[in-house]
Protein backbone atom coordinates (compact mmCIF):
# COMPACT_ATOMS: atom_id res chain seq x y z
CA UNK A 1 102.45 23.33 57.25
CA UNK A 2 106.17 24.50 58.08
CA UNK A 3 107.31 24.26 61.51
CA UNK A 4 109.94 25.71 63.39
CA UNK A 5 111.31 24.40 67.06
CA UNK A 6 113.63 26.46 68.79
CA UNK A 7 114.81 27.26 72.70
CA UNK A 8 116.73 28.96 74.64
CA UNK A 9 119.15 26.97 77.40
CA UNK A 10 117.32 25.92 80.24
CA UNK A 11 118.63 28.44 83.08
CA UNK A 12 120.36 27.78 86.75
CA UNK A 13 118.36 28.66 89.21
CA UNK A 14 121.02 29.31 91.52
CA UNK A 15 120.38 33.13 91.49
CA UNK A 16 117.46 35.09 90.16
CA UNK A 17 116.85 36.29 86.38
CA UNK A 18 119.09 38.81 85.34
CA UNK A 19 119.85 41.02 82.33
CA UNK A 20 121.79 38.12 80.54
CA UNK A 21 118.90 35.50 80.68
CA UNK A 22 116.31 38.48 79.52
CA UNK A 23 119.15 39.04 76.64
CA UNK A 24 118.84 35.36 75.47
CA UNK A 25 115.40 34.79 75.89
CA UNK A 26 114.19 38.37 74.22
CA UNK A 27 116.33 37.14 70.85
CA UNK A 28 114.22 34.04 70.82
CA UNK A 29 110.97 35.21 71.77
CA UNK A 30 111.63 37.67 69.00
CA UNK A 31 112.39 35.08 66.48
CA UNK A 32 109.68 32.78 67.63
CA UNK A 33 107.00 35.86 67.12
CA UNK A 34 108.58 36.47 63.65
CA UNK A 35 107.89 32.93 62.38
CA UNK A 36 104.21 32.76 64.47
CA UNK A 37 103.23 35.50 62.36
CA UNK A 38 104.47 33.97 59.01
CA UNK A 39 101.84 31.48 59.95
CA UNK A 40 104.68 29.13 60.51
CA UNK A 41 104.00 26.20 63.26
CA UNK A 42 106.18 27.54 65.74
CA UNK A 43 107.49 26.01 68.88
CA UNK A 44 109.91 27.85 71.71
CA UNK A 45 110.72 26.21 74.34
CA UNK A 46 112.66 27.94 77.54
CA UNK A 47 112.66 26.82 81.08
CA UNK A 48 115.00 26.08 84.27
CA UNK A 49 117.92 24.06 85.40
CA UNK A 50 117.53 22.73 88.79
CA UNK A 51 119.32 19.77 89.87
CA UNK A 52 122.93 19.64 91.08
CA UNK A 53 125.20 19.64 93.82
CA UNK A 54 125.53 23.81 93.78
CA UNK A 55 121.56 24.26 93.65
CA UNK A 56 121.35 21.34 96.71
CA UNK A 57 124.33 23.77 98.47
CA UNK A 58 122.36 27.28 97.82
CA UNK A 59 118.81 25.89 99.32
CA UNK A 60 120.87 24.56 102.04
CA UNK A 61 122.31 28.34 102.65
CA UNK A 62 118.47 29.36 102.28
CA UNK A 63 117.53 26.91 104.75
CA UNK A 64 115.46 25.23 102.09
CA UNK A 65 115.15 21.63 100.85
CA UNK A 66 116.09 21.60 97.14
CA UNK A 67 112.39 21.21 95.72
CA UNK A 68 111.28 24.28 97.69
CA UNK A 69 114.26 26.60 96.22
CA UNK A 70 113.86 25.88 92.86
CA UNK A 71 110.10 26.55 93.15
CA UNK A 72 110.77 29.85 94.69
CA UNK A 73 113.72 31.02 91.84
CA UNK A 74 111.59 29.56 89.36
CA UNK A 75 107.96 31.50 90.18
CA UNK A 76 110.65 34.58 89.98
CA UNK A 77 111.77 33.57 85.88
CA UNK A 78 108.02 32.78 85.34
CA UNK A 79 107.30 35.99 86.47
CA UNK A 80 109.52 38.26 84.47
CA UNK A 81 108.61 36.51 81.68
CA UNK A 82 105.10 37.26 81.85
CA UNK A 83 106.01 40.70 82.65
CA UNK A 84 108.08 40.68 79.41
CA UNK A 85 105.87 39.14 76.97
CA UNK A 86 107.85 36.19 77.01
CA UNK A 87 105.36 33.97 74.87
CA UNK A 88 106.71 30.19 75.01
CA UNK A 89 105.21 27.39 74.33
CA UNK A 90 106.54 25.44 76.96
CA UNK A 91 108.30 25.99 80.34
CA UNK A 92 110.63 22.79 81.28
CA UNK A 93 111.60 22.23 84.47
CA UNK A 94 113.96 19.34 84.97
CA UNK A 95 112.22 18.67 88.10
CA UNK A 96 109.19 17.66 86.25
CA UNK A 97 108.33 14.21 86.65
CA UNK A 98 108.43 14.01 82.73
CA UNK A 99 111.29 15.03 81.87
CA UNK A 100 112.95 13.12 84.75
CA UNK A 101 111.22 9.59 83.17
CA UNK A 102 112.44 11.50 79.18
CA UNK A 103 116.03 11.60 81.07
CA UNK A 104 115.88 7.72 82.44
CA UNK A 105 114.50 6.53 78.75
CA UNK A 106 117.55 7.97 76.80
CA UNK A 107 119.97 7.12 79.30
CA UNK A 108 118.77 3.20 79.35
CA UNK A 109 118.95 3.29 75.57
CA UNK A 110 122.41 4.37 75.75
CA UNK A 111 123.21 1.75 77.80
CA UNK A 112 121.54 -0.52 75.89
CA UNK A 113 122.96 0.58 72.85
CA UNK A 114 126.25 -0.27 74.68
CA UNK A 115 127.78 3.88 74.45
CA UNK A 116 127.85 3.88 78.19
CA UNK A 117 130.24 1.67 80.87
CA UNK A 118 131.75 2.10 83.94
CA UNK A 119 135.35 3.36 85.47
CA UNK A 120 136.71 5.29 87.99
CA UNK A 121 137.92 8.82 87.32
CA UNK A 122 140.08 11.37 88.77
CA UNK A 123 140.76 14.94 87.98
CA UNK A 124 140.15 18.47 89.09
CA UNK A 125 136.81 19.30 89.93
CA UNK A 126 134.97 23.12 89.90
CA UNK A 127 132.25 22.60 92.00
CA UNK A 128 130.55 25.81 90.49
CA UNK A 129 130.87 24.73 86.80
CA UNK A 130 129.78 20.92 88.31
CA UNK A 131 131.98 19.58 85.63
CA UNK A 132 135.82 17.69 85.93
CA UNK A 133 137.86 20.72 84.31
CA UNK A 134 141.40 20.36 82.62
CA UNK A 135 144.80 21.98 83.82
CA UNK A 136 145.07 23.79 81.01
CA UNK A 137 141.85 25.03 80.96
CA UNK A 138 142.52 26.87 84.51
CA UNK A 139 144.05 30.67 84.82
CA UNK A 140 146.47 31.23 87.40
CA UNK A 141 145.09 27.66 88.86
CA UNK A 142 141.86 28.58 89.05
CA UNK A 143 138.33 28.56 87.54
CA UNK A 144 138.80 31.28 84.64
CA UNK A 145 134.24 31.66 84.81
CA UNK A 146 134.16 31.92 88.52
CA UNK A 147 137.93 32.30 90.10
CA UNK A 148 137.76 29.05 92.24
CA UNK A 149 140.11 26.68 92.61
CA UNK A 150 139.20 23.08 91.88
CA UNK A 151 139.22 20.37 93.84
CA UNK A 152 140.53 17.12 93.16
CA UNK A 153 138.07 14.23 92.82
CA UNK A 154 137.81 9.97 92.28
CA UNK A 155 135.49 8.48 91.80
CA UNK A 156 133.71 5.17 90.05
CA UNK A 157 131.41 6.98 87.50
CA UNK A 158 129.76 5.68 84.56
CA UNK A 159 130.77 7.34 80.92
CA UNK A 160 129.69 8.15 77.74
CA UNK A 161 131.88 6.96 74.74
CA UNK A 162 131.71 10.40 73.34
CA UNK A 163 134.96 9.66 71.52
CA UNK A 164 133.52 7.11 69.61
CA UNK A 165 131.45 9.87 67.49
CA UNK A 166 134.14 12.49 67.17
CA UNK A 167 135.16 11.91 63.84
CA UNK A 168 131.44 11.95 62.76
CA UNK A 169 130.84 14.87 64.67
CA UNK A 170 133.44 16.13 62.80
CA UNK A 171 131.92 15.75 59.71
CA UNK A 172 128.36 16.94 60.23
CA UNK A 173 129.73 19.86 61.35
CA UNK A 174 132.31 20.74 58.80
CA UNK A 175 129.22 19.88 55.92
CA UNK A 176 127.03 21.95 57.60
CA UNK A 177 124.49 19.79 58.59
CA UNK A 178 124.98 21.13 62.12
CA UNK A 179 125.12 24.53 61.07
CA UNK A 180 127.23 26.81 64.27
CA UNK A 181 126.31 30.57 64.11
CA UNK A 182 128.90 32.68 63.86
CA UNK A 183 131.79 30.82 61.71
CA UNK A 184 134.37 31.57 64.36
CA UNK A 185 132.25 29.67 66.54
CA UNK A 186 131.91 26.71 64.41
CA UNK A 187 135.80 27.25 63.70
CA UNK A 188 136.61 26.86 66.59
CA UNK A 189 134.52 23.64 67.78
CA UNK A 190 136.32 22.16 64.64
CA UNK A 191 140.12 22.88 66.02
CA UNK A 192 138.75 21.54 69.08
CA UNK A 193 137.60 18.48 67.39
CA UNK A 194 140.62 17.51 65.59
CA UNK A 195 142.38 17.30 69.12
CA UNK A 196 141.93 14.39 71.42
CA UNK A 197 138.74 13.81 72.60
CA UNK A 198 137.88 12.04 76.03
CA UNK A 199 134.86 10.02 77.01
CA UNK A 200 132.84 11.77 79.59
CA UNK A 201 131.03 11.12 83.22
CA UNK A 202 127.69 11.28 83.09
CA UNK A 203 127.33 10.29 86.86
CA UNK A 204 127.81 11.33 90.22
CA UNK A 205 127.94 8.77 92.96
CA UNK A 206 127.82 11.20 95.80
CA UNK A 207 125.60 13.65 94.12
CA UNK A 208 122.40 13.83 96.08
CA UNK A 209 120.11 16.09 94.36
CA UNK A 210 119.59 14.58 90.51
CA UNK A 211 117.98 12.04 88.76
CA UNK A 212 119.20 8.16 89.39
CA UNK A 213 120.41 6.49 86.28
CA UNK A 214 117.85 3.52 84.95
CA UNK A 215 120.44 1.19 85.39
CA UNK A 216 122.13 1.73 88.65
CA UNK A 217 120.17 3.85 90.94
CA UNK A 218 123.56 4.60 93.34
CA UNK A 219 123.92 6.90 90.47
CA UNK A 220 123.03 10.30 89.66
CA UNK A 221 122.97 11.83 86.14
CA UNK A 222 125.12 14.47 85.59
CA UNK A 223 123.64 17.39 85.49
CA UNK A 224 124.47 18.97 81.90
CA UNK A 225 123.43 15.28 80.81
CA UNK A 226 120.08 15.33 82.49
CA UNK A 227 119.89 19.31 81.20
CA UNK A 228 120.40 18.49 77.55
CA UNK A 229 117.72 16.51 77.33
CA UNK A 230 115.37 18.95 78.22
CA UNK A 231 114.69 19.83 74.09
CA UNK A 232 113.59 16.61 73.75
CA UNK A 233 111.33 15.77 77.00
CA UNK A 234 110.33 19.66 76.25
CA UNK A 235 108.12 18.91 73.46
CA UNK A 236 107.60 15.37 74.67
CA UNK A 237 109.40 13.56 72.23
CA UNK A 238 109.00 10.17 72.87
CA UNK A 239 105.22 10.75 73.98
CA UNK A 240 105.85 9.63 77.21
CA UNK A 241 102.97 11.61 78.40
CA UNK A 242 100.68 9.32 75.72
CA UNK A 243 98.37 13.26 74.82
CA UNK A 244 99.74 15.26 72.05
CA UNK A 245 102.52 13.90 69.38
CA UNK A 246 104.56 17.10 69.16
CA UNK A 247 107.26 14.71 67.73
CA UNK A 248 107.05 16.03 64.48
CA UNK A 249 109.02 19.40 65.52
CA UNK A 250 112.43 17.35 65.82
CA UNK A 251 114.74 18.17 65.18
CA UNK A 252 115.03 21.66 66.25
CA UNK A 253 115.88 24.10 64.01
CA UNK A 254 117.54 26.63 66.07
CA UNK A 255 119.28 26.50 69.52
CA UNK A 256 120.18 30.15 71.27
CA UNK A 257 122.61 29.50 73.81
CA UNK A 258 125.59 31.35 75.15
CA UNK A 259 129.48 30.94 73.69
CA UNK A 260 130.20 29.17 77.30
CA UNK A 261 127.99 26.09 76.82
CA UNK A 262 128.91 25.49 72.38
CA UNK A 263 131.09 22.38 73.18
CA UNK A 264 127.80 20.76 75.54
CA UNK A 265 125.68 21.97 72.35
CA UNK A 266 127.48 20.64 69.15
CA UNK A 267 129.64 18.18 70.52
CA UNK A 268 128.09 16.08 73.38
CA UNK A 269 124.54 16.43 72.54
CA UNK A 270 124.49 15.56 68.80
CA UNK A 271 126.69 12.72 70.05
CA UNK A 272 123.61 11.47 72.58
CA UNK A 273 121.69 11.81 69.40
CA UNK A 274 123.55 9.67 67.26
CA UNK A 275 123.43 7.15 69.39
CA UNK A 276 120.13 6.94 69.87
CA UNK A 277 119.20 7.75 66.07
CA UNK A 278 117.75 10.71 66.35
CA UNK A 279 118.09 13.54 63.79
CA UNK A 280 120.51 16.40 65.02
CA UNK A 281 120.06 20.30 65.34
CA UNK A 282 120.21 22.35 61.99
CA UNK A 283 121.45 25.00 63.75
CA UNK A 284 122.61 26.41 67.21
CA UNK A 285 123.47 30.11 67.63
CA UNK A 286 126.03 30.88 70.17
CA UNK A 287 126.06 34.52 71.48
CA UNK A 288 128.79 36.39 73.08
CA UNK A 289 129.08 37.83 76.41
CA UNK A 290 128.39 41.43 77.99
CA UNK A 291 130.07 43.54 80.38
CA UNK A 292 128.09 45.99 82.02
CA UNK A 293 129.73 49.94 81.73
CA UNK A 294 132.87 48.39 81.08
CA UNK A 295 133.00 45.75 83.79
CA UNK A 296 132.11 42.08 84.33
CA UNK A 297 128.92 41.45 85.48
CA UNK A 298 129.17 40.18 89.22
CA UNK A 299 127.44 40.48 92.69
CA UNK A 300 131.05 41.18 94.15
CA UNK A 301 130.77 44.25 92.16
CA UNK A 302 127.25 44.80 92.60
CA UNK A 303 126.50 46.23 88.95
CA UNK A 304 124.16 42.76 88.06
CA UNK A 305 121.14 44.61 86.00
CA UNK A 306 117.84 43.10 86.86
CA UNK A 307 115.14 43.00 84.46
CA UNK A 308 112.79 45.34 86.86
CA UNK A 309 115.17 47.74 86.60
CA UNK A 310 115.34 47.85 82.78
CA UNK A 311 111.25 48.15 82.87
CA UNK A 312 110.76 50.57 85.61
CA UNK A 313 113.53 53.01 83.23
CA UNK A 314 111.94 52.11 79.61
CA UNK A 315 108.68 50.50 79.68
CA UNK A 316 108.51 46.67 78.91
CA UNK A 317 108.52 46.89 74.60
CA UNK A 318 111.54 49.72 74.81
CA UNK A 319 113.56 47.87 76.69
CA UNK A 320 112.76 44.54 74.84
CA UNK A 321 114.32 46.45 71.58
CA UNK A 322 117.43 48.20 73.61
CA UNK A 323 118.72 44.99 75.12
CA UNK A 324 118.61 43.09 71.58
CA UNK A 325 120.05 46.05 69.92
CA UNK A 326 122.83 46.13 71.97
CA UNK A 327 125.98 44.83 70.31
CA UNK A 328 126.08 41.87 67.23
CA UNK A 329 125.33 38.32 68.86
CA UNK A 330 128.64 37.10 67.24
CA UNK A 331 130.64 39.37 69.59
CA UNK A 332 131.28 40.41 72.81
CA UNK A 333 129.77 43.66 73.79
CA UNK A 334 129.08 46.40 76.59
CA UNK A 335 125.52 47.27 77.97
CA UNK A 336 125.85 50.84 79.65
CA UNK A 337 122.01 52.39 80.95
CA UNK A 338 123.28 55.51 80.09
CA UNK A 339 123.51 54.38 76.32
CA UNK A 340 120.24 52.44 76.60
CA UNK A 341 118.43 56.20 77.40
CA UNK A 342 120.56 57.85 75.08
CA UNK A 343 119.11 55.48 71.76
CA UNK A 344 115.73 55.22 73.14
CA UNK A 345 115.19 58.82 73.30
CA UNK A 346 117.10 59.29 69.67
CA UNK A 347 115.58 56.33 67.80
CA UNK A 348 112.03 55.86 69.87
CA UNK A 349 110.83 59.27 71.41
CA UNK A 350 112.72 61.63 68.63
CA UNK A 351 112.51 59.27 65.64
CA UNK A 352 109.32 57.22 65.51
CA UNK A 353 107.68 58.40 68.64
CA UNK A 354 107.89 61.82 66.84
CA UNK A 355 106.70 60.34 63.55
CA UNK A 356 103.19 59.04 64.92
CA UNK A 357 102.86 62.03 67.14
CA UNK A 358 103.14 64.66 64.52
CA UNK A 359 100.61 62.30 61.56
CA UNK A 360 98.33 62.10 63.83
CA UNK A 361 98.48 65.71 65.31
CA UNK A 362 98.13 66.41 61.57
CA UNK A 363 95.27 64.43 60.86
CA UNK A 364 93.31 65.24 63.52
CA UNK A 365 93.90 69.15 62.77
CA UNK A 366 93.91 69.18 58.97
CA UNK A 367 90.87 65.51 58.76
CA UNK A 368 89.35 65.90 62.10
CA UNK A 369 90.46 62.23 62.61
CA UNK A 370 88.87 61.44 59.12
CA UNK A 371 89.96 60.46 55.89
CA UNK A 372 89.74 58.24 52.98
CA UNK A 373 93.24 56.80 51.94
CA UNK A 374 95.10 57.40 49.00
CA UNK A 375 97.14 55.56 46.84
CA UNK A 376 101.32 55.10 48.59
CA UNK A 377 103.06 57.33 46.57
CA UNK A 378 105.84 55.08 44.16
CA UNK A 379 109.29 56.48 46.27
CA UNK A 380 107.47 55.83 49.65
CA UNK A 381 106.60 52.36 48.75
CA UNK A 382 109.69 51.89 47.33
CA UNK A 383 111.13 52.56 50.84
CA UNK A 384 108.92 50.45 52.80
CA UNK A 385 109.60 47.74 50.26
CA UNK A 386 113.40 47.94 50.21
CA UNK A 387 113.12 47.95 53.81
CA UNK A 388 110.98 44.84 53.77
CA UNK A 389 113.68 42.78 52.15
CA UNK A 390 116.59 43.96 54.76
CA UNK A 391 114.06 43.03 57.72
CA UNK A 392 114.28 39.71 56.14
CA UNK A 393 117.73 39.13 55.61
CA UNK A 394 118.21 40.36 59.23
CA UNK A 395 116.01 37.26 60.62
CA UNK A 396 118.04 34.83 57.94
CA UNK A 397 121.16 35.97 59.14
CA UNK A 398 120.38 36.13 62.84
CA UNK A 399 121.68 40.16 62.41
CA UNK A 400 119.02 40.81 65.74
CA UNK A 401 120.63 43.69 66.37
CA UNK A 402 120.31 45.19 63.30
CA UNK A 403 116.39 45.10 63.10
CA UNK A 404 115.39 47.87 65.09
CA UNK A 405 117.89 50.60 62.86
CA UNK A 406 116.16 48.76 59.58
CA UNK A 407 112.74 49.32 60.59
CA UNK A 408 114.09 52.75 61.48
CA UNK A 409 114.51 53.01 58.08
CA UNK A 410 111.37 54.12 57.23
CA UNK A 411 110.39 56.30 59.87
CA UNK A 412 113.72 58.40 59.41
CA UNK A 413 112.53 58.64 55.77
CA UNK A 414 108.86 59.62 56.73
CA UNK A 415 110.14 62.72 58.83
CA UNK A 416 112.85 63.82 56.11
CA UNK A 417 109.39 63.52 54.29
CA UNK A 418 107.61 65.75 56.25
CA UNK A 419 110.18 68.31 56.27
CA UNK A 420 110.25 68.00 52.24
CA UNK A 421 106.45 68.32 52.03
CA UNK A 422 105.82 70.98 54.28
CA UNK A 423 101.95 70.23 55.06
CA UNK A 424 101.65 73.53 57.29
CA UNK A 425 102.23 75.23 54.07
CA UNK A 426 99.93 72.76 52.06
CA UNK A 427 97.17 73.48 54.30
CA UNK A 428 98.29 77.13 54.49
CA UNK A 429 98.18 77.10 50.42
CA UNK A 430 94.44 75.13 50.74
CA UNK A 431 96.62 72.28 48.61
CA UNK A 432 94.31 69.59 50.35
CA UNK A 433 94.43 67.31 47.71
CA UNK A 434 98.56 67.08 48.11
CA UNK A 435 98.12 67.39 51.53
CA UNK A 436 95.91 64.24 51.65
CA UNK A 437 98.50 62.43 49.89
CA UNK A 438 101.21 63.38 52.13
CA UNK A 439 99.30 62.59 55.77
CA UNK A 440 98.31 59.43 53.73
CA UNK A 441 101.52 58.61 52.93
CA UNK A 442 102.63 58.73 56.34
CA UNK A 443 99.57 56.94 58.28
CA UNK A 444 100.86 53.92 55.38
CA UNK A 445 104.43 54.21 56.91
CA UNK A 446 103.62 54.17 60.50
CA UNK A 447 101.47 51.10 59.91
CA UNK A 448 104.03 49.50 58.52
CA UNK A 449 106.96 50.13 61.15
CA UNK A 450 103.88 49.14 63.54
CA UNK A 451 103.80 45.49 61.63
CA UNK A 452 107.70 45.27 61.45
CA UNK A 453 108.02 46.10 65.28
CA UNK A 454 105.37 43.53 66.15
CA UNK A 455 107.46 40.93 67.16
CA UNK A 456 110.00 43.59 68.94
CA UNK A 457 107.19 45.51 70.93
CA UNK A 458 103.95 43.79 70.44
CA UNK A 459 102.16 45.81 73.17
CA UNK A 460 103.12 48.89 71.89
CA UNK A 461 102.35 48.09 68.08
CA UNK A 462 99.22 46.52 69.37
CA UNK A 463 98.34 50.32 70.55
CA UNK A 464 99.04 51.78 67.31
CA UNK A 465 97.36 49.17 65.58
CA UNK A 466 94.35 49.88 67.26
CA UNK A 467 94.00 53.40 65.99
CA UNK A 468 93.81 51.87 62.95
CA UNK A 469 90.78 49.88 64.33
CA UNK A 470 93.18 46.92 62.64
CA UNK A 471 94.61 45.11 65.86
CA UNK A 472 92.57 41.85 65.04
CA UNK A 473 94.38 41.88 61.67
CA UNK A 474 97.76 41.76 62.80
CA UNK A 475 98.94 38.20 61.58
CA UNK A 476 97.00 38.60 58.07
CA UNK A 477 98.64 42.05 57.40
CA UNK A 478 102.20 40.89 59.08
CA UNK A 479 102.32 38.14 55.98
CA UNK A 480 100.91 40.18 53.61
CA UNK A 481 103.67 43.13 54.23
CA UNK A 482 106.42 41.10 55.08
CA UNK A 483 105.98 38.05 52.44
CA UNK A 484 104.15 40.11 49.66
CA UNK A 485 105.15 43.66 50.29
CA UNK A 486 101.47 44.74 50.50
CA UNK A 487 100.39 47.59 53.30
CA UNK A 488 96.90 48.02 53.43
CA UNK A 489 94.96 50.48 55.41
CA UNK A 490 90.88 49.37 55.59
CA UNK A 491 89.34 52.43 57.70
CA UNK A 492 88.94 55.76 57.06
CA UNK A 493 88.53 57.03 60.87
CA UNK A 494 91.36 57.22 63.35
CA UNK A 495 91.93 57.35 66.74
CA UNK A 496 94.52 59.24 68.59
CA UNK A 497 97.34 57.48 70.55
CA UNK A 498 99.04 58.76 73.92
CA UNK A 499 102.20 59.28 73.93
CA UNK A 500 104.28 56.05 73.32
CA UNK A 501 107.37 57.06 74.21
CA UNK A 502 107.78 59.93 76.69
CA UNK A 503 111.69 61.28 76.84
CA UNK A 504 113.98 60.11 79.44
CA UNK A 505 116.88 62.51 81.60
């Protein structure tokens, strides 16, 4: 069987979810539901950063030990996810006792393997970013991500010998075998490349809330070291654990991740991997930012969108398609609420919501809720079908945003269709054979936007579904549409949905 491993970064828990981590992990659990339904062996791993001098200085502020304030932020991810139909495999926390022994393991065979040695370092330090940060990297002397100024730090550290794999790096990159999503992206990590490239810390001495390195407990990890690790104590690589070999889905196909964290991604982590002699990533997708009406998201400015806010305005599955939908992932791109009501009452209350309201107002006046199928007619198949390939090449491509106006596709075509066919005056006429065909024709259509949507708005397609008394069919039909471009219907009585998507002001 095929598998398919992918995850989202593991997130901060120095402040509660927000709109950006629902953004990121909505794309994947998408993407993971797409592949689940091809019958492919599927694997998505998310889960939570939590060690670090900034998360040990917020549970201070809390008046909380470290422990206790990452169990609190993370019950709060856990539970939006739920809420969300986030459907993971696994939830990593790098406070888990396995992951901590995954993080020792790979650090003492890069010590063994002789990558890592000590030295002292100095430089300019951004406590918020908990990484050294270069002079030219600063704007105006300061922090460009979070406007502080660094400090200067020394300190005897241990490094990797990152530099010893640039040139390699190099290479894999450039032939594709770590593929970066979009090209600029990978572009760039290639210019970046062919400048000098520094070994790195990958210890704190003074740190006091991380993991002690194997080989010299005085030492914490670093945190993005002990956080990049996570994919492979995730799944339990080195079955550390001694229950299930999940081994066999490394290397992971697919890592989501934001533009900020690409050099951590391609550069540092396939060089941990090579080290160690481990197969690296086929491919990492790095997203661009959003401002929110115009602005940068911040609590100085008070406009941070919460995910409860989002759901209490559009239901769960609506807002799961409006945030994806937003803007390409290969640019930068605004999220306005305003906008958000604006498409969902165009595309879901006045396009498809409309669509499944009006067939089945139809067939319950015209059928009483009754009727035996027809064959599609050829243009309406040809539709669905052309529409089947584009819903495709929207997953290959990693177009997200595109999927919901493809899908749309059909349903736009199915109410043109309606207007065309004019059942009112079909029925009016006593043309019930035609009008059988057209009311057939549409039920076919709405099934299969319902199958296409699945792994957009599964509770709401789950609903639909069931008026088909077909809900227990879902992944049988998804393949069958979606690899074979074949829409079947099996009943020949209906029930009536509720509304699904009621207008917003």
């Amino acid at each position: 069987m095929k598998k398919f491993y992918l995850t989202t970064p593991i997130y901060y828990v120095n402040d509660e979810p927000h709109i950006g981590h629902l953004y990121t992990t909505i794309i994947a659990d998408v993407v993971a539901r797409y592949y689940k339904l091809l019958g492919v062996d599927t694997f998505f791993l998310t889960g939570t950063d939590e060690h670090g001098a900034k998360i040990y200085e917020v549970a201070k502020r809390h008046n909380k030990e470290p422990k206790e304030y990452c169990d609190f932020i993370v019950e709060k991810f856990k539970n939006v996810w739920e809420q969300f139909n986030i459907d993971y495999s696994n939830f990593i926390r790098t406070t888990d006792k396995l992951h901590e022994e995954t993080v020792k393991f790979v650090l003492q065979k890069l010590y063994s393997n002789d990558d890592i040695y000590k030295a002292y370092y100095e430089g300019l330090y951004c406590v918020q970013c908990e990484r050294f940060i270069s002079e030219d990297e600063l704007v105006d002397g300061v922090c460009p991500d979070h406007r502080t100024k660094p400090i200067l730090h020394k300190e005897e550290n241990y490094f990797f010998k990152l530099s010893k794999y640039k040139n390699l790096i190099f290479e894999k990159i450039q032939s594709g075998e770590i593929q970066i999503i979009p090209e600029t992206r990978k572009n760039e990590i290639l210019g970046k490349l062919q400048l000098p490239v520094e070994d790195i810390s990958i210890s704190r001495k003074t740190l006091k809330w991380g993991i002690p390195l194997p080989f010299d407990e005085e030492q914490t990890t670093y945190v993005w070291i002990d956080a990049l690790i996570n994919y492979l104590s995730g799944i339990d690589y080195f079955n550390l654990n001694k229950e299930k070999d999940n081994s066999y889905f490394w290397p992971c196909d697919l890592h989501i991740i934001g533009k900020d964290i690409l050099w951590f991604h391609t550069v540092i982590w396939p060089a941990i991997l090579l080290s160690i002699s481990l197969p690296l990533p086929k491919k990492v997708l790095a997203h661009g930012f959003f401002t929110i009406e115009g602005k940068k998201m911040s609590k100085t400015l008070g406009n941070i969108i919460r995910p409860k806010e989002l759901q209490e305005i559009f239901g769960v599955d609506a807002t799961r398609v409006l945030v994806i939908s937003a803007f390409p992932l290969d640019t930068d791109g605004d999220i306005s609420v305003s906008e958000m009501k604006q498409k969902y009452n165009q595309l879901l209350a006045d396009n498809f919501g409309n669509l499944v309201n009006r067939t089945f107002g139809m067939l319950g006046k015209y059928f009483n809720n009754k009727m035996t199928l027809n064959e599609i007619s050829a243009n309406v198949k040809e539709v669905i079908s052309s529409t089947v390939v584009y819903y495709n090449e929207c997953f290959k491509n990693f177009d997200i945003h595109k999927i919901l106006d493809t899908i749309l596709t059909i349903s736009t075509f199915a109410n043109k269709y309606v207007q065309d066919m004019q059942p009112w005056v079909l029925y009016k006429n006593k043309d019930i054979q035609k009008l059988a065909n057209v009311v057939s024709d549409l039920l076919y259509c709405i099934k299969s936007v319902a199958l296409l949507f699945y792994p957009l708005m599964p509770n709401i397609c789950a609903i639909i579904l069931s008026c088909f008394g077909e809900e227990n069919f879902v992944s049988e039909d998804y393949r069958n549409l979606v690899i074979n471009n074949r829409i079947y219907i099996r009943t020949n009585e209906f029930k009536v949905p509720d509304i699904l998507f009621k207008k917003i002001s």
